[in-house]
Structures are given as structure tokens and as C-alpha cells.
N, C-alpha and C. Protein backbone atom coordinates (compact mmCIF):
# COMPACT_ATOMS: atom_id res chain seq x y z
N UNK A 1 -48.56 62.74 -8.02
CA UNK A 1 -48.17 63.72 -9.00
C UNK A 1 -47.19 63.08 -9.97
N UNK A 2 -47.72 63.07 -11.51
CA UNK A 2 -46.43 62.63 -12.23
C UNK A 2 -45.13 63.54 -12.19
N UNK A 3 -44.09 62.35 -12.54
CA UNK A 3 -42.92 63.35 -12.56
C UNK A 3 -42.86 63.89 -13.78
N UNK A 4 -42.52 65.22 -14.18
CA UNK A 4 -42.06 65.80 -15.13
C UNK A 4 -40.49 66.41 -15.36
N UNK A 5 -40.24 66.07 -16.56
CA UNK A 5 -38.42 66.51 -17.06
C UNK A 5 -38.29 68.61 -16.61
N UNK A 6 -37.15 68.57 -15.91
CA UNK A 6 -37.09 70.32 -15.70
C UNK A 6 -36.91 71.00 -17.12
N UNK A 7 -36.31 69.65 -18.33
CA UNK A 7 -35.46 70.73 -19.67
C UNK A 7 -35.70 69.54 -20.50
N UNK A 8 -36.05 69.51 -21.85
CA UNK A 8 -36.22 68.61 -22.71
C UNK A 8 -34.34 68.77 -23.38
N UNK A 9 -34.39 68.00 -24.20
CA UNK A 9 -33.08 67.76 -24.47
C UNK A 9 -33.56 66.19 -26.08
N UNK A 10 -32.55 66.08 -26.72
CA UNK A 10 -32.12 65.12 -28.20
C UNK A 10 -31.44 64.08 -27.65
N UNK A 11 -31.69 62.69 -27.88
CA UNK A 11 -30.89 61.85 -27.98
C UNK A 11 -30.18 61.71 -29.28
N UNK A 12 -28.78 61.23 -28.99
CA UNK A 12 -27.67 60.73 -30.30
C UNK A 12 -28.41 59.42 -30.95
N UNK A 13 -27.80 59.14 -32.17
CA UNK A 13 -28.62 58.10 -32.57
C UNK A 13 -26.80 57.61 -33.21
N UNK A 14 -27.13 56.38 -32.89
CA UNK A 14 -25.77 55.52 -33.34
C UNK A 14 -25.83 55.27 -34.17
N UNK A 15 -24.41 55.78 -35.22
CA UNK A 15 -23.91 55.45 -36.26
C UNK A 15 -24.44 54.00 -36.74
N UNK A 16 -24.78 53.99 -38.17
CA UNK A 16 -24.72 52.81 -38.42
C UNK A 16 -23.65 51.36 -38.42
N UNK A 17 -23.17 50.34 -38.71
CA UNK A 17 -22.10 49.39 -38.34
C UNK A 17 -21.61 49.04 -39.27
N UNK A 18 -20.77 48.74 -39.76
CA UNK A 18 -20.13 47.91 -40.71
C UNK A 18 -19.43 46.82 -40.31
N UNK A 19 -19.46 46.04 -41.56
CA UNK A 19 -19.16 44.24 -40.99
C UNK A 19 -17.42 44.77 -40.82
N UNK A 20 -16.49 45.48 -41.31
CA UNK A 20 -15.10 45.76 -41.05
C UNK A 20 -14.56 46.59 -40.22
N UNK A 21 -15.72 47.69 -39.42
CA UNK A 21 -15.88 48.55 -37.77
C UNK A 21 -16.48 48.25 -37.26
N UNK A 22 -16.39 48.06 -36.21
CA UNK A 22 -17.18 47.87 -34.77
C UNK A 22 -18.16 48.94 -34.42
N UNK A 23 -18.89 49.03 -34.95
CA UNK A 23 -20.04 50.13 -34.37
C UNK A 23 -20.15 50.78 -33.04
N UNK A 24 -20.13 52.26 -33.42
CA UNK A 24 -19.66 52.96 -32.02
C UNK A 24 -20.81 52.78 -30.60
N UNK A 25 -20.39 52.67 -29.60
CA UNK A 25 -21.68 52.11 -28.21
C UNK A 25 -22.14 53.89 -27.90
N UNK A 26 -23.71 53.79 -28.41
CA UNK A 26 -24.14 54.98 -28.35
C UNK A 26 -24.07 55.50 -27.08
N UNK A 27 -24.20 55.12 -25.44
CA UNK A 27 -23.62 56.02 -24.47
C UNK A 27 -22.65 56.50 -24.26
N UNK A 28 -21.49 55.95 -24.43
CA UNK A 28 -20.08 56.27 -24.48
C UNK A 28 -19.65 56.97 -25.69
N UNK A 29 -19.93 56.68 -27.05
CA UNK A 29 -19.55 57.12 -28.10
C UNK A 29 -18.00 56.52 -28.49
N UNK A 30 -17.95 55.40 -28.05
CA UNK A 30 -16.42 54.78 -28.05
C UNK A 30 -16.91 53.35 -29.31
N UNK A 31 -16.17 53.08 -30.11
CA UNK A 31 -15.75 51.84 -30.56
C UNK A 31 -16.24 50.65 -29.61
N UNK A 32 -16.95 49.85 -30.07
CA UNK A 32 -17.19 48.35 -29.73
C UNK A 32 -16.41 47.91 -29.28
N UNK A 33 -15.84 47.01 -28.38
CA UNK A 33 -14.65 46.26 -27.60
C UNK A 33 -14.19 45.19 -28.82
N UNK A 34 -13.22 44.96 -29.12
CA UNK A 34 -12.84 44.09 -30.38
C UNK A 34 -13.41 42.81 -29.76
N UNK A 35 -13.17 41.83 -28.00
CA UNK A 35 -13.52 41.02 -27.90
C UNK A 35 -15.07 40.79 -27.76
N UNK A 36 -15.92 39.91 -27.11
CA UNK A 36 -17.16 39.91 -27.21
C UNK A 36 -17.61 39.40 -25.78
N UNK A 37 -18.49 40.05 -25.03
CA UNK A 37 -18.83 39.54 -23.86
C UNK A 37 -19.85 38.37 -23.64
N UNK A 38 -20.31 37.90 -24.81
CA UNK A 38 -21.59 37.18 -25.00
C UNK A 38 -20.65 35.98 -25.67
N UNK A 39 -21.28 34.81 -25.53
CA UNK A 39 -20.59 33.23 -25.92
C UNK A 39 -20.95 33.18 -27.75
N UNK A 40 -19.91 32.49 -28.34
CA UNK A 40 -20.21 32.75 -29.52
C UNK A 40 -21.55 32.13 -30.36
N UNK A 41 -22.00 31.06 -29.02
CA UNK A 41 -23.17 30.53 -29.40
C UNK A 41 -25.03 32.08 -29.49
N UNK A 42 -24.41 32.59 -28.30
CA UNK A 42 -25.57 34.10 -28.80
C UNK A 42 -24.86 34.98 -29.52
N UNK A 43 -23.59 35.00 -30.38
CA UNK A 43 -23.60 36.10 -31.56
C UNK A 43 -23.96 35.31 -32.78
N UNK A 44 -24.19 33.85 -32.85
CA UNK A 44 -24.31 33.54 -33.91
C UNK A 44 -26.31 33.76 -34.21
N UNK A 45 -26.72 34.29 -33.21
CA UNK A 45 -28.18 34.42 -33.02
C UNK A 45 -28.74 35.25 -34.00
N UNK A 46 -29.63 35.39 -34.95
CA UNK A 46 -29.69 36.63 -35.46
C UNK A 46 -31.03 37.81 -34.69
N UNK A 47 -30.10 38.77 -33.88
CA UNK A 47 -30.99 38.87 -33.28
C UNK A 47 -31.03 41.06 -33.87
N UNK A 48 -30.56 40.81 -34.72
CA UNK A 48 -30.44 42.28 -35.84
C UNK A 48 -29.96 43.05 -34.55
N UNK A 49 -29.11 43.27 -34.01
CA UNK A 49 -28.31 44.24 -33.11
C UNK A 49 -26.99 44.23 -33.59
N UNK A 50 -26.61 45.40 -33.29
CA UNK A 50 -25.16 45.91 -34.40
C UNK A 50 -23.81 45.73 -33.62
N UNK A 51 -24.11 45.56 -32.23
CA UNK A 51 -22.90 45.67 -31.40
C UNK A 51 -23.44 45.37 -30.08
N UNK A 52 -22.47 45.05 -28.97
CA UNK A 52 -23.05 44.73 -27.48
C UNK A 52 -24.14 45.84 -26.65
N UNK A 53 -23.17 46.93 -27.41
CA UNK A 53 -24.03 48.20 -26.62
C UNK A 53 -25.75 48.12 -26.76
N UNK A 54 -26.19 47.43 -28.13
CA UNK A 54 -27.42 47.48 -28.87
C UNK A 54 -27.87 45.87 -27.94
N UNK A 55 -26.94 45.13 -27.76
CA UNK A 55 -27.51 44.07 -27.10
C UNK A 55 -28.01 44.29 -25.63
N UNK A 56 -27.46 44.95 -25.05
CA UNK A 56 -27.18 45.51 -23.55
C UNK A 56 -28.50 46.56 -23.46
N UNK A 57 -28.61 47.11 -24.38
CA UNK A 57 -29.93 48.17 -24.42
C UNK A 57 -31.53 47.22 -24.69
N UNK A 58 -31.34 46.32 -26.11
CA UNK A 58 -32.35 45.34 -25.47
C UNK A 58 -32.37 44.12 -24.35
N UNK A 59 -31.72 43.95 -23.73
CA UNK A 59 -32.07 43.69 -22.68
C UNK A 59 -32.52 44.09 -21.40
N UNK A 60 -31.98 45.21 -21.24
CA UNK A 60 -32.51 46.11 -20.33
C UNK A 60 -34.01 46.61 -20.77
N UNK A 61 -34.48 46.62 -22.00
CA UNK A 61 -35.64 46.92 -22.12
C UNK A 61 -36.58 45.97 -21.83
N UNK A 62 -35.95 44.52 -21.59
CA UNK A 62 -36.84 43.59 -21.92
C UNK A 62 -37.49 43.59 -20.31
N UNK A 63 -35.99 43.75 -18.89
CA UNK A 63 -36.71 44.47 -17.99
C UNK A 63 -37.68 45.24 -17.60
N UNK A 64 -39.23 44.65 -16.97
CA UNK A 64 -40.17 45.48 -16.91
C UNK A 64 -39.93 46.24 -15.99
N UNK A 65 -39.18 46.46 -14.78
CA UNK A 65 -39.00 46.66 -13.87
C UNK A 65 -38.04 47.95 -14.37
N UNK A 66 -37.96 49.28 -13.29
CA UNK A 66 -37.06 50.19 -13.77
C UNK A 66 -35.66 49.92 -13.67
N UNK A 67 -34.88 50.23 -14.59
CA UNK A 67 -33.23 49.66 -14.54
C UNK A 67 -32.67 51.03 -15.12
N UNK A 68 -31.56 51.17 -14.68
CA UNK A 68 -30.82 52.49 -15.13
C UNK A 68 -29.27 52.70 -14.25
N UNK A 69 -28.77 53.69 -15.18
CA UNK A 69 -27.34 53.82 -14.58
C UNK A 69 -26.98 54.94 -15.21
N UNK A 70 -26.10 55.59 -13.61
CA UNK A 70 -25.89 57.16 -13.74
C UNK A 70 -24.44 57.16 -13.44
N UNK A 71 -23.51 58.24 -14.32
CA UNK A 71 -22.29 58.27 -14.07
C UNK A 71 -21.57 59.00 -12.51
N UNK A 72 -20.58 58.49 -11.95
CA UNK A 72 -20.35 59.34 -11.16
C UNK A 72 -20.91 60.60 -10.52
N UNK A 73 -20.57 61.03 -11.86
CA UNK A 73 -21.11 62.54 -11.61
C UNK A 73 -22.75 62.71 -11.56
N UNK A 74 -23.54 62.06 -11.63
CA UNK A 74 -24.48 62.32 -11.57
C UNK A 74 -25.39 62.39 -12.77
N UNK A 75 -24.62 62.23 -13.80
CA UNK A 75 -25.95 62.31 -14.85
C UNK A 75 -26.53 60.61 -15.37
N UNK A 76 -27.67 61.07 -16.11
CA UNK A 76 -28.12 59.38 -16.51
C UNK A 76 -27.48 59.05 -17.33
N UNK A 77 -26.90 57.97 -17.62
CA UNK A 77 -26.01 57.56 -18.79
C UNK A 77 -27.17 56.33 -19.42
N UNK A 78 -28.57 56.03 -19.03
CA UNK A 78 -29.11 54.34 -19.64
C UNK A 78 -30.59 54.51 -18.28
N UNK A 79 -31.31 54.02 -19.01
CA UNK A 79 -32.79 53.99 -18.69
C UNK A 79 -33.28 53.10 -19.38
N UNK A 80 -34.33 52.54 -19.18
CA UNK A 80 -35.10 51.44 -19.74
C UNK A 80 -36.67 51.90 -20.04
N UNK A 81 -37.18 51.37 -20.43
CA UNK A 81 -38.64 51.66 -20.82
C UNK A 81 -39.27 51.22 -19.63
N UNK A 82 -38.90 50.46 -18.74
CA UNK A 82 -39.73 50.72 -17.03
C UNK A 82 -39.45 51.44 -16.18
N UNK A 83 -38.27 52.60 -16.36
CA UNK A 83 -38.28 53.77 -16.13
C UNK A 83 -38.55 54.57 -16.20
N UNK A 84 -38.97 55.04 -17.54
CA UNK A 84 -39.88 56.26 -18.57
C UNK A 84 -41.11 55.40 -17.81
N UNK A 85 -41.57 54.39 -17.82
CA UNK A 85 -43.28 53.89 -17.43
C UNK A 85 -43.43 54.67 -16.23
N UNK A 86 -42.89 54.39 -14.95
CA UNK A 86 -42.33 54.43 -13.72
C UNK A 86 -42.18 55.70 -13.32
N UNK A 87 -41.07 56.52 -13.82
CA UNK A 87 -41.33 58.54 -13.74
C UNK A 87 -42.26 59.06 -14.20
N UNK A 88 -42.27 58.89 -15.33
CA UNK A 88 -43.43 59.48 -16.41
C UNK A 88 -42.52 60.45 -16.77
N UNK A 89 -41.32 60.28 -17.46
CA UNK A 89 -40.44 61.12 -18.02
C UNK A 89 -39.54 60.32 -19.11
N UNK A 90 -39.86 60.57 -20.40
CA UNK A 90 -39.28 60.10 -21.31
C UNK A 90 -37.51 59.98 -21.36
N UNK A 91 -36.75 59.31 -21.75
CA UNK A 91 -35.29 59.01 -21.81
C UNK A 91 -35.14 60.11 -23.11
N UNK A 92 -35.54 60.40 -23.52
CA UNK A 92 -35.05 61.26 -24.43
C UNK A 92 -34.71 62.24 -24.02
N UNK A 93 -35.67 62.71 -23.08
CA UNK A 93 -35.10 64.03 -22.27
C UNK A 93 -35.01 63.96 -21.35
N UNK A 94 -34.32 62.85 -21.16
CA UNK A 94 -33.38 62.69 -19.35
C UNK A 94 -32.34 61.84 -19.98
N UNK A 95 -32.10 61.80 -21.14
CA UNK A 95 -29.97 60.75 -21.27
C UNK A 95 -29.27 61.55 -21.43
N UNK A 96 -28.29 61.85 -20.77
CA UNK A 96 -26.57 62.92 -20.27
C UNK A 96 -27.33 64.15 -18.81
N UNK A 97 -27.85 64.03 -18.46
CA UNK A 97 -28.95 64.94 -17.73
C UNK A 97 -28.48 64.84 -16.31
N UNK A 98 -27.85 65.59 -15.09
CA UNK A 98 -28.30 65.53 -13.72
C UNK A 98 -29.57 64.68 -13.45
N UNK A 99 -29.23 64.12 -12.05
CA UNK A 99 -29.88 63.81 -11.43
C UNK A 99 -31.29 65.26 -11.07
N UNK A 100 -30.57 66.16 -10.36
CA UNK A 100 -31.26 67.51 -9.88
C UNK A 100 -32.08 68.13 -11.15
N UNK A 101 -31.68 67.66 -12.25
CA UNK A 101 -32.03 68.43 -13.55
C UNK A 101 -33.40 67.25 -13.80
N UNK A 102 -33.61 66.05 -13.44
CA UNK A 102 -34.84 65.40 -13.84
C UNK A 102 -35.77 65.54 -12.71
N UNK A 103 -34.98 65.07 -11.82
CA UNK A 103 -36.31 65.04 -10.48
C UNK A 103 -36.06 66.30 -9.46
N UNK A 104 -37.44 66.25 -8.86
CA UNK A 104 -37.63 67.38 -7.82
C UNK A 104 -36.49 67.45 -6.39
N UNK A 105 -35.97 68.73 -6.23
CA UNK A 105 -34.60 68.19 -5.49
C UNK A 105 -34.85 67.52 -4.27
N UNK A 106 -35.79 67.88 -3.29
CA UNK A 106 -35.67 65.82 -2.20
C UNK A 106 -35.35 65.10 -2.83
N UNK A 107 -35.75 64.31 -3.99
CA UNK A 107 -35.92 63.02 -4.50
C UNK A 107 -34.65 63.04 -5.32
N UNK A 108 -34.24 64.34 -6.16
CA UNK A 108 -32.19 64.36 -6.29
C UNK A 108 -31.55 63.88 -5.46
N UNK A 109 -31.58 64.65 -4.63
CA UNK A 109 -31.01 64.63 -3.13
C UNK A 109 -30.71 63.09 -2.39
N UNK A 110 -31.90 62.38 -2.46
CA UNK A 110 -32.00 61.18 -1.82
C UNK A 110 -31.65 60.00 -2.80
N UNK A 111 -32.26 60.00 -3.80
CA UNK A 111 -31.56 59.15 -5.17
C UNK A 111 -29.74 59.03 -4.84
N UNK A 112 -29.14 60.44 -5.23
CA UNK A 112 -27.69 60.90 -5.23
C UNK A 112 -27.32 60.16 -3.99
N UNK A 113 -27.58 60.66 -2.55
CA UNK A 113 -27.18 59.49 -1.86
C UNK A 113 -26.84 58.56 -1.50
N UNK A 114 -27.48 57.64 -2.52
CA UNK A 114 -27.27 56.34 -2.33
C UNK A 114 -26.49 56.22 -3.39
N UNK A 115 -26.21 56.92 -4.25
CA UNK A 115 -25.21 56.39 -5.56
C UNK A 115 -24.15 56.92 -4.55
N UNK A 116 -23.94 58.20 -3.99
CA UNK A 116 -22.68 58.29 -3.47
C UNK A 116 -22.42 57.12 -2.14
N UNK A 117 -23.46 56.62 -1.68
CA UNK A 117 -22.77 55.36 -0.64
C UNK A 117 -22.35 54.09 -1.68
N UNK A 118 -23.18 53.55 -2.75
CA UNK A 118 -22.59 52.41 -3.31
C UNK A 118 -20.84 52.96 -3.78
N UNK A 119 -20.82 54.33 -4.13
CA UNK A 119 -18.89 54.74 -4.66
C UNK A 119 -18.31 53.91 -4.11
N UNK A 120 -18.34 55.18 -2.54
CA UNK A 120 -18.19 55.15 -0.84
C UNK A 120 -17.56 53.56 -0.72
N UNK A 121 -18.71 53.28 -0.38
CA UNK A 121 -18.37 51.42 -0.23
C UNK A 121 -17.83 50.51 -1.29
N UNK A 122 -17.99 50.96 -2.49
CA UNK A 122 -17.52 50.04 -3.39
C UNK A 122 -17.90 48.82 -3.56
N UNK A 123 -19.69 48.69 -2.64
CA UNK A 123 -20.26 47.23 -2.74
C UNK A 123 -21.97 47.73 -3.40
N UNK A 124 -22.57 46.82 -3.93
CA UNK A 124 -24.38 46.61 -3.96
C UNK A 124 -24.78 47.51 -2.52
N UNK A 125 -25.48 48.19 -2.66
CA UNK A 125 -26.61 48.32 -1.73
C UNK A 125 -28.10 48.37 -1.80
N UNK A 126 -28.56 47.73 -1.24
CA UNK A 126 -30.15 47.82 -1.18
C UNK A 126 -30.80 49.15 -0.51
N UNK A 127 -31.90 49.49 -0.95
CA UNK A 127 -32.19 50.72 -0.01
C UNK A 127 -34.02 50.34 -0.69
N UNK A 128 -34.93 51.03 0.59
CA UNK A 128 -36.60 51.49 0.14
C UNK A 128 -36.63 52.96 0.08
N UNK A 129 -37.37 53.06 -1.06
CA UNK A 129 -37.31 54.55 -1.56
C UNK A 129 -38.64 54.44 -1.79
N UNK A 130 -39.40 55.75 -1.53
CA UNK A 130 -40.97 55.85 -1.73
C UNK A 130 -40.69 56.93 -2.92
N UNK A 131 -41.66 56.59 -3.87
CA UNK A 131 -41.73 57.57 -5.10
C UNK A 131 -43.58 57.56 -5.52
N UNK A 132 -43.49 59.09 -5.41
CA UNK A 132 -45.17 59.87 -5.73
C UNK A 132 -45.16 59.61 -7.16
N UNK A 133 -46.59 58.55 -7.61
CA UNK A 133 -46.72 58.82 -8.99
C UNK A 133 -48.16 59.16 -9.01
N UNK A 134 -48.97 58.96 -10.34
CA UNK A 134 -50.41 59.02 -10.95
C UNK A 134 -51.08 58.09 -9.56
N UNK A 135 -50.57 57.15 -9.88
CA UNK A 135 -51.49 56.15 -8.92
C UNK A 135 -51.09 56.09 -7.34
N UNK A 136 -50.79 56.69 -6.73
CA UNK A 136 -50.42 56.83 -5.72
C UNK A 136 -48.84 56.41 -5.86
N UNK A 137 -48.68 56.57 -4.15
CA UNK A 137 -47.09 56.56 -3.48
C UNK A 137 -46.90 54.83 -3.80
N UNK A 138 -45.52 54.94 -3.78
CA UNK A 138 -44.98 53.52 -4.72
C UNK A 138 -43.37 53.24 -3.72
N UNK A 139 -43.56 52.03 -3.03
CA UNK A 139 -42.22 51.78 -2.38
C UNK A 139 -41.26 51.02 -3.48
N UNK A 140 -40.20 51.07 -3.34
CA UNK A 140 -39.65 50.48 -4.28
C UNK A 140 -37.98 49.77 -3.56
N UNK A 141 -37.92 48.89 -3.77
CA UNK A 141 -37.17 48.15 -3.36
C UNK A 141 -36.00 48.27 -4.14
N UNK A 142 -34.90 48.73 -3.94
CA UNK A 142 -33.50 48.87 -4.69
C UNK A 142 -32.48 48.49 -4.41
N UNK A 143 -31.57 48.21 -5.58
CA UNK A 143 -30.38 47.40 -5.65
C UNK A 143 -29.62 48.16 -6.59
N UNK A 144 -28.35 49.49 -6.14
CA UNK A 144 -27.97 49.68 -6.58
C UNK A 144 -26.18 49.38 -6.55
N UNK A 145 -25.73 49.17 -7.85
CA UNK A 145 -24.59 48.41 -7.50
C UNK A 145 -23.60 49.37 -8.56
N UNK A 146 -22.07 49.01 -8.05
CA UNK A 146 -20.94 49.92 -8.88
C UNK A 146 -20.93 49.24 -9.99
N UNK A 147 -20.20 50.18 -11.29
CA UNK A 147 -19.85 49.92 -12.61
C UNK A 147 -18.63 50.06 -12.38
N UNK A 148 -17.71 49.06 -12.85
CA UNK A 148 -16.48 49.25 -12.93
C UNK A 148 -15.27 49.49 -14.40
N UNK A 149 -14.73 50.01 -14.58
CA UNK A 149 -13.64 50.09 -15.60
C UNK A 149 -12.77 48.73 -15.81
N UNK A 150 -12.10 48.17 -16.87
CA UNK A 150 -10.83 47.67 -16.74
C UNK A 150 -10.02 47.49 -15.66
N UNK A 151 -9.59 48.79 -15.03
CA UNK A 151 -8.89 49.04 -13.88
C UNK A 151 -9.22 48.87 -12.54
N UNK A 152 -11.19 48.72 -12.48
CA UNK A 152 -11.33 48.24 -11.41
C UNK A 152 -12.34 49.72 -10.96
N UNK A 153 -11.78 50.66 -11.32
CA UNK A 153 -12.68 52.12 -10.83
C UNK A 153 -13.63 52.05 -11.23
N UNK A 154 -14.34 52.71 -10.45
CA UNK A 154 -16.25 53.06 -10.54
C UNK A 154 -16.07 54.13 -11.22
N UNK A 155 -16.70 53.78 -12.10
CA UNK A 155 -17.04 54.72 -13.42
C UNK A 155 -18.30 55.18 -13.50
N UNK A 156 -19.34 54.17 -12.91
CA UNK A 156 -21.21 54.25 -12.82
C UNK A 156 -21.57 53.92 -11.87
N UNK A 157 -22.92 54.21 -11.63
CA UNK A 157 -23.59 53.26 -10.41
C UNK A 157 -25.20 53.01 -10.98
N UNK A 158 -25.18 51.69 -11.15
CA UNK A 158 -26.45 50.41 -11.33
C UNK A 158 -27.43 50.49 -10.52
N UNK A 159 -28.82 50.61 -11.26
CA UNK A 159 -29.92 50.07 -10.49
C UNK A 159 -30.86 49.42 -10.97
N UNK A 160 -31.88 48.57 -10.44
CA UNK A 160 -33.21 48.14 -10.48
C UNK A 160 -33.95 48.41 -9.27
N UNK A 161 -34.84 48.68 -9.80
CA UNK A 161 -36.01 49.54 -8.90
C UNK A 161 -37.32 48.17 -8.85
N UNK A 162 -37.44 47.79 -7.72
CA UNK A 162 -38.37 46.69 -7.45
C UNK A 162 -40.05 47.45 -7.08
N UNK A 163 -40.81 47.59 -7.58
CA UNK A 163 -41.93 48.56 -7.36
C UNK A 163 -43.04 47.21 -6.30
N UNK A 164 -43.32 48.21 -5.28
CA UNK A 164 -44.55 47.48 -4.52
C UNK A 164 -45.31 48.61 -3.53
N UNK A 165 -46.75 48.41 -4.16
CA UNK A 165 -47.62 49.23 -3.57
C UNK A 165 -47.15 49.36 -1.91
N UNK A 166 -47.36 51.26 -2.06
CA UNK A 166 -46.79 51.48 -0.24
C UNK A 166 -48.62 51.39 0.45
């Protein structure tokens, strides 16, 4: 059974950049970091992205594999296009969204879990998760890991979803 979204919903679309502001990082809605996380040998790249946030988003797309990250609380904050492949639920109407609010609640339920053990522990965990799609049941091999702040606090929790026929 494909998955379907419980509530459609708008994505924000990021301000454009200027060479004298830092273009705001469309999940957060915060200002660009003045420093740069990338070596100055890949900003001199022209790779038409306005800020890290825009770099960080194509790369994750370039991931075929599903990748995504949900805040604390539970909503999606970042999805990739092998996620939308993978649910069969567009990011448009699953970015700021519950967990319980996209998927059917077992699969809330059990997802949430494991974001609340990576907090919990404050380390990576691996876990197999079976997920019902079009083409049959799908094991998926996961690695979900903490996002941290400046300060060190988990702010998110990271995944990639490794897909292999169950």
C-alpha cells in the first residue's frame, strides 16, 4: 500500500541572497553562519547555490537512498527526493509536519522510537525497519544519528534509510 500524507500543507521558498547578506537557511529561517563549513577550495566552485543550507539540500538530494531529519519534537525538518521516491509522499506536504501527521500511527509510533533512543543515548543507532510500499514489503537498514547545536544539545535526529528487498 502506498503511503499517503494525512494533510497537504506549502513549503517556504527562500529568500533570494545578496552578495552583502547571507541568505536566510530555508529550514531554520535563520541567517547563513558568517563562517563556512566547506574548504574555500568548494566555495570557489560555481556550483549556483546561495548559501550552505542550498549546498546541504543538494547534496542530500544527490543521495538516492532515503535521508531525512526530524526535530526533537517530532516534526520533519529535511527529506530528500529518495524519500518522497520511498513513501510516496511528497516533501511539500510533509516539511514542519509530525511524524503521526505523515505516517500511519504503528509506523509513527515505531519511527518516533528510535529517534527518542538516538536523544536517550546521545549516540548513532542502527535499527531494521520493514516498510509496506507499491512493490511489496521493503526492509530497510537504518542509521539514525543526533544533530547537535553549538552547545553540544540535540536539536535533531539524522537518518539514512538503506532499502533491501524483505
Amino acid at each position: 500500500m502506498r503511503l499517503s500524507p494525512k494533510s497537504a500543507g506549502t513549503r517556504r521558498r527562500a529568500r533570494p541572497s545578496t552578495a552583502r547578506k547571507p541568505a536566510a537557511c530555508e529550514p531554520c529561517a535563520r541567517p547563513a553562519p558568517p563562517t563556512s563549513l566547506v574548504t574555500p577550495q568548494l566555495q570557489g566552485l560555481a556550483l549556483g547555490l546561495d548559501n550552505e543550507c542550498d549546498f546541504l539540500r543538494a547534496v542530500a538530494d544527490s543521495v538516492t537512498e532515503p535521508f531525512y531529519v526530524w526535530s526533537v519534537g517530532g516534526l520533519l525538518l529535511m527529506a530528500n527526493r529518495g524519500w518522497e521516491e520511498a513513501t510516496g509522499i511528497s516533501r511539500a506536504t510533509s516539511l514542519g509536519k509530525s511524524c503521526s501527521a505523515i505516517f500511519p500511527t504503528e509506523m509513527a509510533r515505531r519511527f518516533l522510537e528510535v529517534n527518542r533512543l538516538v536523544i536517550e543515548q546521545g549516540q548513532p543507532v542502527r535499527e531494521e525497519e520493514f516498510v509496506d510500499q507499491p512493490a511489496g514489503r521493503v526492509l530497510y537498514l537504518t542509521l539514525k544519528f543526533p544533530i547537535r547545536d553549538k552547545s553540544g544539545r540535540i536539536v535533531a535526529v539524522g537518518g539514512i534509510s538503506l532499502s533491501k528487498k524483505a
